[in-house]
C-alpha atoms as a PDB file:
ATOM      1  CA  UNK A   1       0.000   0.000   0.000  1.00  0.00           C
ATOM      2  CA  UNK A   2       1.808   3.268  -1.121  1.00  0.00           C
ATOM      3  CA  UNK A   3      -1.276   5.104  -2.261  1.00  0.00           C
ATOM      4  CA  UNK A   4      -0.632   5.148  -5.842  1.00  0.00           C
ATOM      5  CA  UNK A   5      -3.688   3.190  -6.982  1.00  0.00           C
ATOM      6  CA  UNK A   6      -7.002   4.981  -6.937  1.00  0.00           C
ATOM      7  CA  UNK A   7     -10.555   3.604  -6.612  1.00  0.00           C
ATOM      8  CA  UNK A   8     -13.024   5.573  -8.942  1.00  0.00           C
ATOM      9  CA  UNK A   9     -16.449   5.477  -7.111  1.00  0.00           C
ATOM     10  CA  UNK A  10     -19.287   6.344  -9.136  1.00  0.00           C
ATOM     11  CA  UNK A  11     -22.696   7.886  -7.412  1.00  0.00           C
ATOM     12  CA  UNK A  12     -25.954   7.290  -9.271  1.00  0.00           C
ATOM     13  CA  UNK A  13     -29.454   8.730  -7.483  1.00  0.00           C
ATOM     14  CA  UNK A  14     -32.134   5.891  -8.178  1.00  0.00           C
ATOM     15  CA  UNK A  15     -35.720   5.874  -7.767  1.00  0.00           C
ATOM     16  CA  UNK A  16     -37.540   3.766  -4.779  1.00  0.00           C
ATOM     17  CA  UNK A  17     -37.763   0.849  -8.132  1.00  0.00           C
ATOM     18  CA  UNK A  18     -34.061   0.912  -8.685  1.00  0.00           C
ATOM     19  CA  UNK A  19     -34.286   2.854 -11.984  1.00  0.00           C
ATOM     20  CA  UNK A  20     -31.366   6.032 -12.662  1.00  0.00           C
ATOM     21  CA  UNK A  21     -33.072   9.385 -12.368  1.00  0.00           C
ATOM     22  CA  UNK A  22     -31.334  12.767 -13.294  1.00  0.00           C
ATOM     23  CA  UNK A  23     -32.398  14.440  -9.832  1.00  0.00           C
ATOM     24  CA  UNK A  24     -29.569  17.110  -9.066  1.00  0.00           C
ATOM     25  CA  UNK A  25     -29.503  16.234  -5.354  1.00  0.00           C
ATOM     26  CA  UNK A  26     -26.521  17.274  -2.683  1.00  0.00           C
ATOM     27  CA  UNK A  27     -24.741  13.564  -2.156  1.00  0.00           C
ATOM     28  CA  UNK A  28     -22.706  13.265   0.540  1.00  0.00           C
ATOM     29  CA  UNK A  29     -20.013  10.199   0.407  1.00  0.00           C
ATOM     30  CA  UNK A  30     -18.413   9.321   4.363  1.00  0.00           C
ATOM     31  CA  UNK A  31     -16.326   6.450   5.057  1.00  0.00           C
ATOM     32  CA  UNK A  32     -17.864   4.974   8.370  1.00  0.00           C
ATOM     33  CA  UNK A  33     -15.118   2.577   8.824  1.00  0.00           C
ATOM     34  CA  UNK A  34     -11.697   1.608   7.985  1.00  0.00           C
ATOM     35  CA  UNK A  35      -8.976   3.218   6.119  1.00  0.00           C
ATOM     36  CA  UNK A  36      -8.827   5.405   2.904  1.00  0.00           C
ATOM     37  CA  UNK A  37      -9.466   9.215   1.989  1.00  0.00           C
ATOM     38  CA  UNK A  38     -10.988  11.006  -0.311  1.00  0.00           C
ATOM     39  CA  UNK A  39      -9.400  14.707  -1.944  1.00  0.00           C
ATOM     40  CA  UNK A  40     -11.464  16.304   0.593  1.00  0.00           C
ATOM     41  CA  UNK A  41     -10.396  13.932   3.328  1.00  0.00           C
ATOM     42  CA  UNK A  42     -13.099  11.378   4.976  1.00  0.00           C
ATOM     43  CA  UNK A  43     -16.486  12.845   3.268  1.00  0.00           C
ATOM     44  CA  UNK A  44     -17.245  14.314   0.027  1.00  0.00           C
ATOM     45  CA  UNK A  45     -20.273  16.153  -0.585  1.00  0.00           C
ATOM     46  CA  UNK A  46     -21.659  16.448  -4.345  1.00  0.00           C
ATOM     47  CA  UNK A  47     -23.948  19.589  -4.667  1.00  0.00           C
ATOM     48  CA  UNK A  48     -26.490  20.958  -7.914  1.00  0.00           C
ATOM     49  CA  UNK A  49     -24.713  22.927 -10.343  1.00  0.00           C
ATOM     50  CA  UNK A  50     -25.093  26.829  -8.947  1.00  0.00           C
ATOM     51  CA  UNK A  51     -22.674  29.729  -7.593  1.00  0.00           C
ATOM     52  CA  UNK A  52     -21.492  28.584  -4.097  1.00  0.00           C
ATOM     53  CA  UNK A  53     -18.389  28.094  -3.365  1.00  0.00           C
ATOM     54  CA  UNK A  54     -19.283  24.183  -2.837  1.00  0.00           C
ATOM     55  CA  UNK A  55     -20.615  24.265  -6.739  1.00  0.00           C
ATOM     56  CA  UNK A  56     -17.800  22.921  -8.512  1.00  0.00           C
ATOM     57  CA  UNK A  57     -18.100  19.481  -6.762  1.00  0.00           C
ATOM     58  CA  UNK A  58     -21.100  19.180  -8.611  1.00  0.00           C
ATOM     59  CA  UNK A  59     -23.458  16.033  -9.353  1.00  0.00           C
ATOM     60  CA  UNK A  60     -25.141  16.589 -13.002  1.00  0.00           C
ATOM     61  CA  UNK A  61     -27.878  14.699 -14.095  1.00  0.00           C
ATOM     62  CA  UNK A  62     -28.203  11.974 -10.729  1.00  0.00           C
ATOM     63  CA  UNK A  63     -24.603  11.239 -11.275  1.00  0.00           C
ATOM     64  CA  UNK A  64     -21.053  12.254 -10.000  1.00  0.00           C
ATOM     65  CA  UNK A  65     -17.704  10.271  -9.379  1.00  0.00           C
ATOM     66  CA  UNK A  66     -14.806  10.762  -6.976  1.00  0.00           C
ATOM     67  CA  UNK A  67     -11.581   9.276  -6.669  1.00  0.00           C
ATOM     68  CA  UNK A  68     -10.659   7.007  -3.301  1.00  0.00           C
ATOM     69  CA  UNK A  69      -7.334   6.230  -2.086  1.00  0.00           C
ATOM     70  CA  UNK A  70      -5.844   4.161   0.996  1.00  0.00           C
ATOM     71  CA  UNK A  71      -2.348   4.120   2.448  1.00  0.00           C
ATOM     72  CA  UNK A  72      -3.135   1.145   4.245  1.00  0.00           C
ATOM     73  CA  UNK A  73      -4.522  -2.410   3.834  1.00  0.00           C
ATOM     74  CA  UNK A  74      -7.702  -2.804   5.343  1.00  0.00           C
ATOM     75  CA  UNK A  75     -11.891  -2.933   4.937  1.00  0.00           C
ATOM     76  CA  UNK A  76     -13.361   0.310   4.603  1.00  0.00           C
ATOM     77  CA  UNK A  77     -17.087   1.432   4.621  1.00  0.00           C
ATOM     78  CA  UNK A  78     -18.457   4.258   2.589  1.00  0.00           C
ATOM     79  CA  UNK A  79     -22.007   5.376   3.411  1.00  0.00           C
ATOM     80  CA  UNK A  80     -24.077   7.421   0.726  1.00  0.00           C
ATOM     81  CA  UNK A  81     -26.621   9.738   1.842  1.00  0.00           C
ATOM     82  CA  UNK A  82     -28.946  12.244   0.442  1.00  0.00           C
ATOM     83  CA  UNK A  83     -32.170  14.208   2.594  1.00  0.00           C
ATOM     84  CA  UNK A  84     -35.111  12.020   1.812  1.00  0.00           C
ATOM     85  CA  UNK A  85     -33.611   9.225   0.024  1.00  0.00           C
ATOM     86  CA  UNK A  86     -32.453   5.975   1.358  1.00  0.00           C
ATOM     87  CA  UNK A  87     -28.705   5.363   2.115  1.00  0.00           C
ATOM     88  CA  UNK A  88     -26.693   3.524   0.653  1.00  0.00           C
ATOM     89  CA  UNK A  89     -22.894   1.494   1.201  1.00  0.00           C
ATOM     90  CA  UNK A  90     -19.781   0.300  -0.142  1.00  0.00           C
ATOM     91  CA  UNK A  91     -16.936  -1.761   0.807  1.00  0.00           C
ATOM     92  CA  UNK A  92     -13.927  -1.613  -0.597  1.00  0.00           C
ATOM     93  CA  UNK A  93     -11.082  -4.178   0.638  1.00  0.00           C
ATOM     94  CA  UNK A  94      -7.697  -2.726   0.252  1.00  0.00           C
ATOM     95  CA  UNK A  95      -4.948  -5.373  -0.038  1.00  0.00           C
ATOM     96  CA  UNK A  96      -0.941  -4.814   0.865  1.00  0.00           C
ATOM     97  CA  UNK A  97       0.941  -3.575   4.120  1.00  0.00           C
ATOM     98  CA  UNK A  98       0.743  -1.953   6.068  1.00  0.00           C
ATOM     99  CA  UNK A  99      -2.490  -2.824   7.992  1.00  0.00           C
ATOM    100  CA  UNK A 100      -4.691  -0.397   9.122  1.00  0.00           C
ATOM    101  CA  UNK A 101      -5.624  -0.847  13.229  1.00  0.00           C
ATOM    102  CA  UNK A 102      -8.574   0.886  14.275  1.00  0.00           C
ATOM    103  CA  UNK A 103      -7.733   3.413  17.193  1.00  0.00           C
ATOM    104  CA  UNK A 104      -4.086   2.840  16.419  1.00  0.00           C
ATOM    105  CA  UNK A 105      -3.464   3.964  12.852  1.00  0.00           C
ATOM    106  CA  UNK A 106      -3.784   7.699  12.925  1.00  0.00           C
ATOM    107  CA  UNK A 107      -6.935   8.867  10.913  1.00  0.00           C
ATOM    108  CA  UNK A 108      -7.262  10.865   8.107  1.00  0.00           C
ATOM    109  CA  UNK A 109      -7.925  14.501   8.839  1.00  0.00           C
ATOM    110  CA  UNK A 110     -10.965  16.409   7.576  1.00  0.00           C
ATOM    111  CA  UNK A 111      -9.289  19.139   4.451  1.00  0.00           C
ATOM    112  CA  UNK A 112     -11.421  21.681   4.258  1.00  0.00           C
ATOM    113  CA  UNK A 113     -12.749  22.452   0.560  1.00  0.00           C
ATOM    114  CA  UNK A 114     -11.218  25.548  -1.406  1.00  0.00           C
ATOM    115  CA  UNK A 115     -12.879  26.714  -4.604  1.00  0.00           C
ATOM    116  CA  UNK A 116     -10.019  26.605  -7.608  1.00  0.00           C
ATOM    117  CA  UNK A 117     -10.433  29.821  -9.005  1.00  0.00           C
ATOM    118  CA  UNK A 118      -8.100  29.826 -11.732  1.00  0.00           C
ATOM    119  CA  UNK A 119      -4.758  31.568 -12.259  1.00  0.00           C
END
């Protein structure tokens, strides 16, 4: 485990039959459990296109990806939640060494979100 390879995790909002719908609705990804990070540390929130600051993370048409990444081997949980829809979770099992210990291995830290705004 160096943290080279990345996971690409794709979010799709489905209807209460399982179908894709093109809802723009905020989509927040948090890893409950286990190792890993995303760019934005351990959550990633998708919003609707628009003019906050938060609006370039955006989730177009029901969908949005993000890339995932762990520095050590272990199991880790992501939850997927959205207000008013039903939740949803992935496991991804990262393989290698070093192992991650829960309450030993030092957690990632929350990285606050800053708006590129060009050169």
């Amino acid at each position: 485990m160096d943290g080279t390879d990345d996971v690409q995790l794709v979010v799709t909002v489905l209807d209460s039959k399982g179908a894709p719908i093109s809802n723009n609705v905020a989509v927040t990804l948090s890893i409950t459990s286990g190792p890993g990070e995303f760019p934005t540390g351990t959550s990633m929130t998708f919003t609707p296109p628009g003019s906050s600051d938060q609006s370039d993370i955006a989730i177009l048409e029901g969908k949005a990806s993000i890339e995932f990444r762990s520095y050590y081997a272990g199991t880790t949980v992501i939850k997927a939640t959205s207000p008013g829809l039903t939740a949803a979770t992935v496991t991804i099992t990262s393989q290698g060494s070093p192992a991650w210990v829960e309450g030993v291995t030092p957690p990632t830290a929350p990285r606050p979100y800053t708006r590129y705004n060009g050169p």
